[in-house]
C-alpha atoms as a PDB file:
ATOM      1  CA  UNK A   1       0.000   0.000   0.000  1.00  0.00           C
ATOM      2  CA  UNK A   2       1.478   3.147  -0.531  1.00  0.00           C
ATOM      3  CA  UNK A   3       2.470   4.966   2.276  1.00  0.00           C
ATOM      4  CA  UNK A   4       5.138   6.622   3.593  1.00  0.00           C
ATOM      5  CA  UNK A   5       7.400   7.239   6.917  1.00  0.00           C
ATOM      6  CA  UNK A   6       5.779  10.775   7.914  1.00  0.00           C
ATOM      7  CA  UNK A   7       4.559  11.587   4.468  1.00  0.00           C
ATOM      8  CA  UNK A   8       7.371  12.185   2.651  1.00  0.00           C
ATOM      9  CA  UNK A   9       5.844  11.558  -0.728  1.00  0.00           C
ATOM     10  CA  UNK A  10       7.918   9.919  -3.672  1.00  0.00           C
ATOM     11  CA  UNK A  11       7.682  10.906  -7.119  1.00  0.00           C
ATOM     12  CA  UNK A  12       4.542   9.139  -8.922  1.00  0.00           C
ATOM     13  CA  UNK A  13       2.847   8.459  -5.714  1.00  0.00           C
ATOM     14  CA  UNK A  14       0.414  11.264  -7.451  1.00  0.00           C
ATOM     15  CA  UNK A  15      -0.139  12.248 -10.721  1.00  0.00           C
ATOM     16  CA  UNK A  16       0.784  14.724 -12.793  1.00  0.00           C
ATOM     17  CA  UNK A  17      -1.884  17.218 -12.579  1.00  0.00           C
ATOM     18  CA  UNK A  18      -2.213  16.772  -9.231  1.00  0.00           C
ATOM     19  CA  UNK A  19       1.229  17.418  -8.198  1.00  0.00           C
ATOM     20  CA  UNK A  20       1.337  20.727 -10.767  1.00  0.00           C
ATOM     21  CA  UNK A  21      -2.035  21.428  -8.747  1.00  0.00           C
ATOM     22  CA  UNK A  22      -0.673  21.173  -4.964  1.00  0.00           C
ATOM     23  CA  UNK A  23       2.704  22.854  -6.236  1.00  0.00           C
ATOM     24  CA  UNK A  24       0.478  25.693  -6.858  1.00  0.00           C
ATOM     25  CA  UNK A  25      -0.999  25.689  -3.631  1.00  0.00           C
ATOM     26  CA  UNK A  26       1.763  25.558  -1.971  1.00  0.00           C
ATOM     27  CA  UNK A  27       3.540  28.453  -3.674  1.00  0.00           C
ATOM     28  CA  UNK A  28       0.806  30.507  -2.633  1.00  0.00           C
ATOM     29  CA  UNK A  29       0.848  29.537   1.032  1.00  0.00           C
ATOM     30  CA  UNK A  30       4.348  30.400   0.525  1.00  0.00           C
ATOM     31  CA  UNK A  31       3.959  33.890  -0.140  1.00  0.00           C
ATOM     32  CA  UNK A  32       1.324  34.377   2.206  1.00  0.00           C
ATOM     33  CA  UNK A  33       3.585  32.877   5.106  1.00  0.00           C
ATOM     34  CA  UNK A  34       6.549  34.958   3.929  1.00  0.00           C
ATOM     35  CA  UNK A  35       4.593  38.276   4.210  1.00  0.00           C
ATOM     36  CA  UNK A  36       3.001  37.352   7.603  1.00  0.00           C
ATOM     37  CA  UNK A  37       6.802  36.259   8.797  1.00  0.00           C
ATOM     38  CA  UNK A  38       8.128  40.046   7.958  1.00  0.00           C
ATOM     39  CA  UNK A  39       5.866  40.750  10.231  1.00  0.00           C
ATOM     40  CA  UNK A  40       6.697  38.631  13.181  1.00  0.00           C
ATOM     41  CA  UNK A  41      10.783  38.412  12.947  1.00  0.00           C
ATOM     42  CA  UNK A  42      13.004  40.796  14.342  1.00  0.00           C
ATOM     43  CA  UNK A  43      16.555  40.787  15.400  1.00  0.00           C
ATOM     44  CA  UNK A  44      15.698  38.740  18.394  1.00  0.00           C
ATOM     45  CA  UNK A  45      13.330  36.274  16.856  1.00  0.00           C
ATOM     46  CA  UNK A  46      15.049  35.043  13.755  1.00  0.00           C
ATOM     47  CA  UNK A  47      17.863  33.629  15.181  1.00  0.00           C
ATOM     48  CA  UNK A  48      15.749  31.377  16.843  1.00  0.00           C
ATOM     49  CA  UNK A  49      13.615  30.781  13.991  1.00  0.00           C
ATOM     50  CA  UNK A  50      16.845  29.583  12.254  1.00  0.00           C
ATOM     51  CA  UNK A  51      18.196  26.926  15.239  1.00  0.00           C
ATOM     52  CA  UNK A  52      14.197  25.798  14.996  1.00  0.00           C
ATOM     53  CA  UNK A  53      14.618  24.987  11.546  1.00  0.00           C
ATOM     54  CA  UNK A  54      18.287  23.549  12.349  1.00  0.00           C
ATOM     55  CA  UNK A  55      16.944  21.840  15.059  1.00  0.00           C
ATOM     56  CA  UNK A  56      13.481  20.126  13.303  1.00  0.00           C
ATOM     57  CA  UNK A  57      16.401  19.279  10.577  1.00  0.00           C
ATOM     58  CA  UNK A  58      18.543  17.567  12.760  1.00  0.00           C
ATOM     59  CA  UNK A  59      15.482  15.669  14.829  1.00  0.00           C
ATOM     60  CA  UNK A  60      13.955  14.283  11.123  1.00  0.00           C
ATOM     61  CA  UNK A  61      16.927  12.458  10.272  1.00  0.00           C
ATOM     62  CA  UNK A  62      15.991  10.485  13.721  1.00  0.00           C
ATOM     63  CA  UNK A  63      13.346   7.748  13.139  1.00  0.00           C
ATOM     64  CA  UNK A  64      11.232   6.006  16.005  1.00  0.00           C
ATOM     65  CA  UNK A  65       9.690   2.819  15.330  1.00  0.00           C
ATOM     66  CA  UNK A  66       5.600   2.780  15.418  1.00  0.00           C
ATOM     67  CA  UNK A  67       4.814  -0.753  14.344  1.00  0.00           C
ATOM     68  CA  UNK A  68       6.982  -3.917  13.078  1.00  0.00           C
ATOM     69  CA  UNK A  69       8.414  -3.062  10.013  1.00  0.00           C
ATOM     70  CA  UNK A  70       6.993   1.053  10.278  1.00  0.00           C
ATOM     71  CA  UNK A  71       9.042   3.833  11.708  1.00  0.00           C
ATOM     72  CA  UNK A  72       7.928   7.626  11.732  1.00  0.00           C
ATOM     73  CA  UNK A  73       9.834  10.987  12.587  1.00  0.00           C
ATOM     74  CA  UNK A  74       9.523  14.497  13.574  1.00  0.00           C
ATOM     75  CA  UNK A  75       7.519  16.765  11.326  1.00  0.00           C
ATOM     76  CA  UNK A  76       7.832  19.397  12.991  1.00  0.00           C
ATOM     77  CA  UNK A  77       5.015  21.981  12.122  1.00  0.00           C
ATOM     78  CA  UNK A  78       3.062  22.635  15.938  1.00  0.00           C
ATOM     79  CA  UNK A  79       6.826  22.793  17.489  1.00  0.00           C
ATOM     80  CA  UNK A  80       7.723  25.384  15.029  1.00  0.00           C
ATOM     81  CA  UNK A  81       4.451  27.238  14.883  1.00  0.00           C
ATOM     82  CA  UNK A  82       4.543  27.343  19.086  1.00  0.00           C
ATOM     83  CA  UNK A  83       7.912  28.657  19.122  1.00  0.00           C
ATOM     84  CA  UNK A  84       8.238  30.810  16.196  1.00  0.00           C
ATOM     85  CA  UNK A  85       4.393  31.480  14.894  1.00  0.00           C
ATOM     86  CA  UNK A  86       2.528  29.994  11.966  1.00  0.00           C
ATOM     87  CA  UNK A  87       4.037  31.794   9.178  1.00  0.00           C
ATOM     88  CA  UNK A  88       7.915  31.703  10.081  1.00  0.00           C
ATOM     89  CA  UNK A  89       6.943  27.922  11.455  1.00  0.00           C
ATOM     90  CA  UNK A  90       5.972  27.222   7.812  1.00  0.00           C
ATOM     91  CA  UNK A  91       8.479  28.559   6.084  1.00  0.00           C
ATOM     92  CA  UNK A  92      11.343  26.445   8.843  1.00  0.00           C
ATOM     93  CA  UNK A  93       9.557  23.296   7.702  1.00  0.00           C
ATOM     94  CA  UNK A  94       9.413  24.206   4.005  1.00  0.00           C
ATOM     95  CA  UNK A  95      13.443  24.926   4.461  1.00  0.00           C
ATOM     96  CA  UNK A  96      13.599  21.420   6.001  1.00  0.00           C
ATOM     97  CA  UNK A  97      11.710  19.395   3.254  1.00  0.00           C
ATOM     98  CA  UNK A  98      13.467  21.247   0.176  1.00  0.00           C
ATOM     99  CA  UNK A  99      17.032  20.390   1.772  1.00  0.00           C
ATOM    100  CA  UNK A 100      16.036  16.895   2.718  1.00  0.00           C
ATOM    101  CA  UNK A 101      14.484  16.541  -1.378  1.00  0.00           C
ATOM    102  CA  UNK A 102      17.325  18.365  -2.567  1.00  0.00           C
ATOM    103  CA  UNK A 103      20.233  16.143  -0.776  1.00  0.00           C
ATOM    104  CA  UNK A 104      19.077  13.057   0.474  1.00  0.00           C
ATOM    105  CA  UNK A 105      16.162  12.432  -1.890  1.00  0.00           C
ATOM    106  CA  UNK A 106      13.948  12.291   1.117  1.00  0.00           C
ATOM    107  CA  UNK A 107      10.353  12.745  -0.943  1.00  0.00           C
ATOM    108  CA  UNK A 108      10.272  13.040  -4.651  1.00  0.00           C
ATOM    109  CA  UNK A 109      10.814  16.787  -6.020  1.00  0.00           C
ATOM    110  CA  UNK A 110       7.692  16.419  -7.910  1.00  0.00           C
ATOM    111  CA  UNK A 111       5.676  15.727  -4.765  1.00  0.00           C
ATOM    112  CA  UNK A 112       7.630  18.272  -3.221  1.00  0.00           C
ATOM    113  CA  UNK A 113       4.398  20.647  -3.571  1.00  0.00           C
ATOM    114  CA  UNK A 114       2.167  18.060  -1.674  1.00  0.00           C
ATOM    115  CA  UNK A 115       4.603  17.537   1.023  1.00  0.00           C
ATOM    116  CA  UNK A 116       5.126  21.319   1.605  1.00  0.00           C
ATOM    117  CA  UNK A 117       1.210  21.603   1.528  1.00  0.00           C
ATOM    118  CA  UNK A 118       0.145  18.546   4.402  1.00  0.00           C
ATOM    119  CA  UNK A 119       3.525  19.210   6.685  1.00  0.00           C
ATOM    120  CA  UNK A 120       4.559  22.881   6.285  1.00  0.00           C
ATOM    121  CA  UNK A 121       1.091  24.365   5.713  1.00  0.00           C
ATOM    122  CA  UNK A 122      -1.481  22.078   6.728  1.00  0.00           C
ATOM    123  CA  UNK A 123       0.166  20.493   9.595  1.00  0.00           C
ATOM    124  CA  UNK A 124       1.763  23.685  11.068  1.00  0.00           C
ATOM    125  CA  UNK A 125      -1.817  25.626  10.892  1.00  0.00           C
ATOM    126  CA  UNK A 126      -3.243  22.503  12.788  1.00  0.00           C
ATOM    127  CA  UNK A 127      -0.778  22.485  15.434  1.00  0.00           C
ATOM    128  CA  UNK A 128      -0.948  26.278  15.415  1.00  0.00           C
ATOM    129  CA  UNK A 129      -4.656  26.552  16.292  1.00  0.00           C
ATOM    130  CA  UNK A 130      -4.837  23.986  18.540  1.00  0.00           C
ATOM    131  CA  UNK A 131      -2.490  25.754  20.574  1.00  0.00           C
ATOM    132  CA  UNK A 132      -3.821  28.752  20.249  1.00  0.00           C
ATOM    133  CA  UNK A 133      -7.257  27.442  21.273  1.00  0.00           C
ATOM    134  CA  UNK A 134      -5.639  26.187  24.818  1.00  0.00           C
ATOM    135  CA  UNK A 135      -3.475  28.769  25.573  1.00  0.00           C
ATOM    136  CA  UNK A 136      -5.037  30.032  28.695  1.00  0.00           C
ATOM    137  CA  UNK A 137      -3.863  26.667  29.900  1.00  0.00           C
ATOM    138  CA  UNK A 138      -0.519  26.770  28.350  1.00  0.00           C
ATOM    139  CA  UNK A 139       0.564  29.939  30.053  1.00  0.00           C
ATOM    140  CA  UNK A 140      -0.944  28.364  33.671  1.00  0.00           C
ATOM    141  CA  UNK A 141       2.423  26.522  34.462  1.00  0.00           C
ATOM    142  CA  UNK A 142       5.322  24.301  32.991  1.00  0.00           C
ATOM    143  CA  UNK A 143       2.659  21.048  33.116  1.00  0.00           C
ATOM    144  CA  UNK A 144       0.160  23.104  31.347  1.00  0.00           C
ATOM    145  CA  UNK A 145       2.362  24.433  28.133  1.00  0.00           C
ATOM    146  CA  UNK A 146       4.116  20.847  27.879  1.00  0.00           C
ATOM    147  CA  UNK A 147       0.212  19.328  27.548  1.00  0.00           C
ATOM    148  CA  UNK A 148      -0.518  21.596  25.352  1.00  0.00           C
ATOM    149  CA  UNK A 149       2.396  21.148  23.321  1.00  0.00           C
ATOM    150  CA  UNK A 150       1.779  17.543  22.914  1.00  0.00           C
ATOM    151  CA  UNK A 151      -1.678  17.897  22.186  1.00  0.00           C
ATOM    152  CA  UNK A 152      -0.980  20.537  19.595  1.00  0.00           C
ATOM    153  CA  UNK A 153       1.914  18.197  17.796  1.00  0.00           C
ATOM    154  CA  UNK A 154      -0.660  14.904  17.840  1.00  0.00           C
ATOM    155  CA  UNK A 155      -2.936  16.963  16.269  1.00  0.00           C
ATOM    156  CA  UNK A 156      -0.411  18.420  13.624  1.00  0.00           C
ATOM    157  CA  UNK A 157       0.311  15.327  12.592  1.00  0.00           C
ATOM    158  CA  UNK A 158      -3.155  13.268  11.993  1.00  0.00           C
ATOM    159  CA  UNK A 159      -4.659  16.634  10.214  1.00  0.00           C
ATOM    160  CA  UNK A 160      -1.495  16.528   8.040  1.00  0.00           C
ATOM    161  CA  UNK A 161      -2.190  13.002   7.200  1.00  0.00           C
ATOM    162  CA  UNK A 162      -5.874  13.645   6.054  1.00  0.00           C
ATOM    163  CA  UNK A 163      -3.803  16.240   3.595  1.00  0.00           C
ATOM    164  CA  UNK A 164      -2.281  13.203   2.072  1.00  0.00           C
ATOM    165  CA  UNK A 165      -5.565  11.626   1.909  1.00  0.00           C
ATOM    166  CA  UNK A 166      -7.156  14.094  -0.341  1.00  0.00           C
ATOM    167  CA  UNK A 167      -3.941  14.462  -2.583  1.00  0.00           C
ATOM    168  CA  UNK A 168      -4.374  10.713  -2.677  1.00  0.00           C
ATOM    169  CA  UNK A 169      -8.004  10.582  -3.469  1.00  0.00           C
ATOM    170  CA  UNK A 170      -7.255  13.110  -6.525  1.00  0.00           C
ATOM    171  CA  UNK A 171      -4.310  12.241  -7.837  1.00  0.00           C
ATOM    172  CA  UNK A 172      -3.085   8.539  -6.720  1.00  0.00           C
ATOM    173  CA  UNK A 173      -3.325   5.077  -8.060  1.00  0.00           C
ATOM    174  CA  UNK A 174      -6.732   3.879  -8.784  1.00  0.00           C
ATOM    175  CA  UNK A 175      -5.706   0.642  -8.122  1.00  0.00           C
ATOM    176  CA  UNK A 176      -5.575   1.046  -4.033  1.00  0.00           C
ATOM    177  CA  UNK A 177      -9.005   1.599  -3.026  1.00  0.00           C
ATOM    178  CA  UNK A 178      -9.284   4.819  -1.343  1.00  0.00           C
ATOM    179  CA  UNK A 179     -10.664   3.735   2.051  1.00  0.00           C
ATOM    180  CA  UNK A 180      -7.758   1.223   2.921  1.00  0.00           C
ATOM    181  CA  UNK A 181      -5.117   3.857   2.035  1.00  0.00           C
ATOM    182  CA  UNK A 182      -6.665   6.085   4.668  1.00  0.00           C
ATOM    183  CA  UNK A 183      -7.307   3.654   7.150  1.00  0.00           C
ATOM    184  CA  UNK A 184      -3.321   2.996   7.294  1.00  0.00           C
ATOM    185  CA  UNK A 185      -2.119   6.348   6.572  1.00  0.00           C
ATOM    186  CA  UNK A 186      -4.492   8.081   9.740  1.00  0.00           C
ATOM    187  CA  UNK A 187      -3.731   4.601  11.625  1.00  0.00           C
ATOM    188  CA  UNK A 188      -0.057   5.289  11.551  1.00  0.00           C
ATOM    189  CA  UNK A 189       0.124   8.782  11.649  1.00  0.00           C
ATOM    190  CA  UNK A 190      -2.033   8.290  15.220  1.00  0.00           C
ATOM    191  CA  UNK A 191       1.326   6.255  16.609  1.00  0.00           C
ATOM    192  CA  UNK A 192       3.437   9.084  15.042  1.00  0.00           C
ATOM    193  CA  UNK A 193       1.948  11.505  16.564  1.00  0.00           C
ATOM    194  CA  UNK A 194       2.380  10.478  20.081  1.00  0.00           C
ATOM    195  CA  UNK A 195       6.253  10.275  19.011  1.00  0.00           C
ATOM    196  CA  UNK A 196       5.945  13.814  17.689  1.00  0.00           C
ATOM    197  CA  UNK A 197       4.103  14.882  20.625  1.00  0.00           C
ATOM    198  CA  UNK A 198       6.477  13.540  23.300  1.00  0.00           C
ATOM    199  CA  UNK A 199       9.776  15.503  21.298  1.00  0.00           C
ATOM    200  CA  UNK A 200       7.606  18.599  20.489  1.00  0.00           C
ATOM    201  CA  UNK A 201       6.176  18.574  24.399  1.00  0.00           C
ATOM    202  CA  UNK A 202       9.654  17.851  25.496  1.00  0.00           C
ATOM    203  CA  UNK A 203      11.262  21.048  23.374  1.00  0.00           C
ATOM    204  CA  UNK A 204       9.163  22.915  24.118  1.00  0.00           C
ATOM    205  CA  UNK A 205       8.956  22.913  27.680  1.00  0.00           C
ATOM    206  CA  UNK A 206      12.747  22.954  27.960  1.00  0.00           C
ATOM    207  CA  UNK A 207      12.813  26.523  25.858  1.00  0.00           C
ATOM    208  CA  UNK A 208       9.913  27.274  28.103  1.00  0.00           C
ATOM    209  CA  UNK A 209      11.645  26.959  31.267  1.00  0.00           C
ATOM    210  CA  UNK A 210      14.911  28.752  29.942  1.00  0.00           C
ATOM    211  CA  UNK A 211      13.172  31.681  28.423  1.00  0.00           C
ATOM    212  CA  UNK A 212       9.052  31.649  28.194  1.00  0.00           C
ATOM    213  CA  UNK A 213       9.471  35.202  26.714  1.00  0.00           C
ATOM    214  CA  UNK A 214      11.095  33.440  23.419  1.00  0.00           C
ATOM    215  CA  UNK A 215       8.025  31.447  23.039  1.00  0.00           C
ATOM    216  CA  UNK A 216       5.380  32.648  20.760  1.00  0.00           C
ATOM    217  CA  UNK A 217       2.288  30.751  21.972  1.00  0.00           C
ATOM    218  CA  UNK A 218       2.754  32.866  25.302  1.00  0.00           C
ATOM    219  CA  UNK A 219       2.845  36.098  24.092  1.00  0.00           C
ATOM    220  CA  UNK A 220      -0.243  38.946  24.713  1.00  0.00           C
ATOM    221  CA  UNK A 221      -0.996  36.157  27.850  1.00  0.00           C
ATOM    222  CA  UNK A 222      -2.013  37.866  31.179  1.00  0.00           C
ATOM    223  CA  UNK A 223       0.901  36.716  33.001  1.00  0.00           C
ATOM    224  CA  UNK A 224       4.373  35.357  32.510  1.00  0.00           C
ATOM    225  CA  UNK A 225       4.805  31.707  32.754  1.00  0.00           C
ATOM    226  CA  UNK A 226       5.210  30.119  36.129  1.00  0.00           C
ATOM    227  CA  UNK A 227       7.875  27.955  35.949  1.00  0.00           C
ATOM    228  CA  UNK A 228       7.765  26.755  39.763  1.00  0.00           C
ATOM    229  CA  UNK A 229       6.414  27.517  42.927  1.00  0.00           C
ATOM    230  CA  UNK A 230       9.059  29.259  45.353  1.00  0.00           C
ATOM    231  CA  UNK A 231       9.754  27.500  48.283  1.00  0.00           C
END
């Protein structure tokens, strides 16, 4: 059946029109992320936007296994999007897939539209909402942003999946009946996203306890993060 570790599409896995189509798509999102991340970076928060792309770089060339035989990684998109903000969280993942296509031919450069469209766009919105839907809790305590953090990344990664489902249904091999394919590809992507959810919680609670103020999510809150009571 065709799937794939974490998405990462190979070439032919969809067909031509439909890979021309979700190029498109994601060229747009593109701009639109680029504008929105002139907005948000400044001398103090694109450095870090650049080790969070390093870093999501560095933590996708890590696999964990899932099942016998099926191993998942990082993608990355609510751990960027909490730290950095949607649109400069987008455009770090982007950076990672088109240097992972470009040099270790991890996801075909023709599905290199699709791939930017479910992890960079689809999945870091996800994650990005989610977050922003519990962040009276996140900006409670330590506990409360790690939960949230996880929550947000499990999410990130079974809405990026149904991306892949639709690009699927479109464009993919009649021959694979449509239900199957999703039943593995939002089966799998469940396990992943614990995985993702434990690193992404895990990160982000250890730049939360170092310096909250670098954290995105927790801007415009009421209060500054409690890290711990005093004794």
């Amino acid at each position: 059946m065709p799937t794939s570790v974490a998405m990462h599409m190979s070439d032919g896995l969809l067909n031509a029109p439909t890979s021309i189509l979700f190029g498109a798509i994601a060229v747009l999102g593109l701009v639109f992320a680029t504008i929105g991340a002139r907005r948000d970076l400044d001398d103090r928060t694109a450095p870090m936007a650049g080790l969070v792309a390093a870093f999501i770089f560095a933590v996708q060339m890590l696999n964990f296994p899932v099942l016998p035989g099926v191993s998942g990684h990082l993608l990355g998109g609510a751990l960027a999007a909490i730290l950095v903000g949607p649109w400069s969280g987008a455009l770090c993942v982007t950076i990672v897939l088109v240097l992972q296509a470009l040099l270790f031919a991890d996801g075909g450069l023709t599905a290199l539209g699709a791939n930017i469209t479910n992890m960079a766009l689809i999945g870091t919105a996800a994650g990005y909402l989610v977050a922003v839907l519990l962040r009276k809790i996140a900006a409670r305590n330590k506990v409360g942003l790690v939960a949230v953090a996880f929550i947000a990344a499990f999410c990130n990664t079974v809405i990026a999946s149904l991306g892949f489902v639709l690009e699927f249904a479109i464009g993919g091999d009649p021959a694979f009946a449509l239900g199957g394919v999703a039943a593995t590809v939002i089966g799998v992507h469940c396990l992943i996203g614990i995985g993702e959810g434990v690193i992404t919680a895990l990160t982000v609670g250890a730049v939360g306890a170092v310096r909250p103020d670098l954290v995105h999510l927790l801007r415009g809150t009421s209060r500054p993060l409690v890290l711990k009571e005093a004794s």
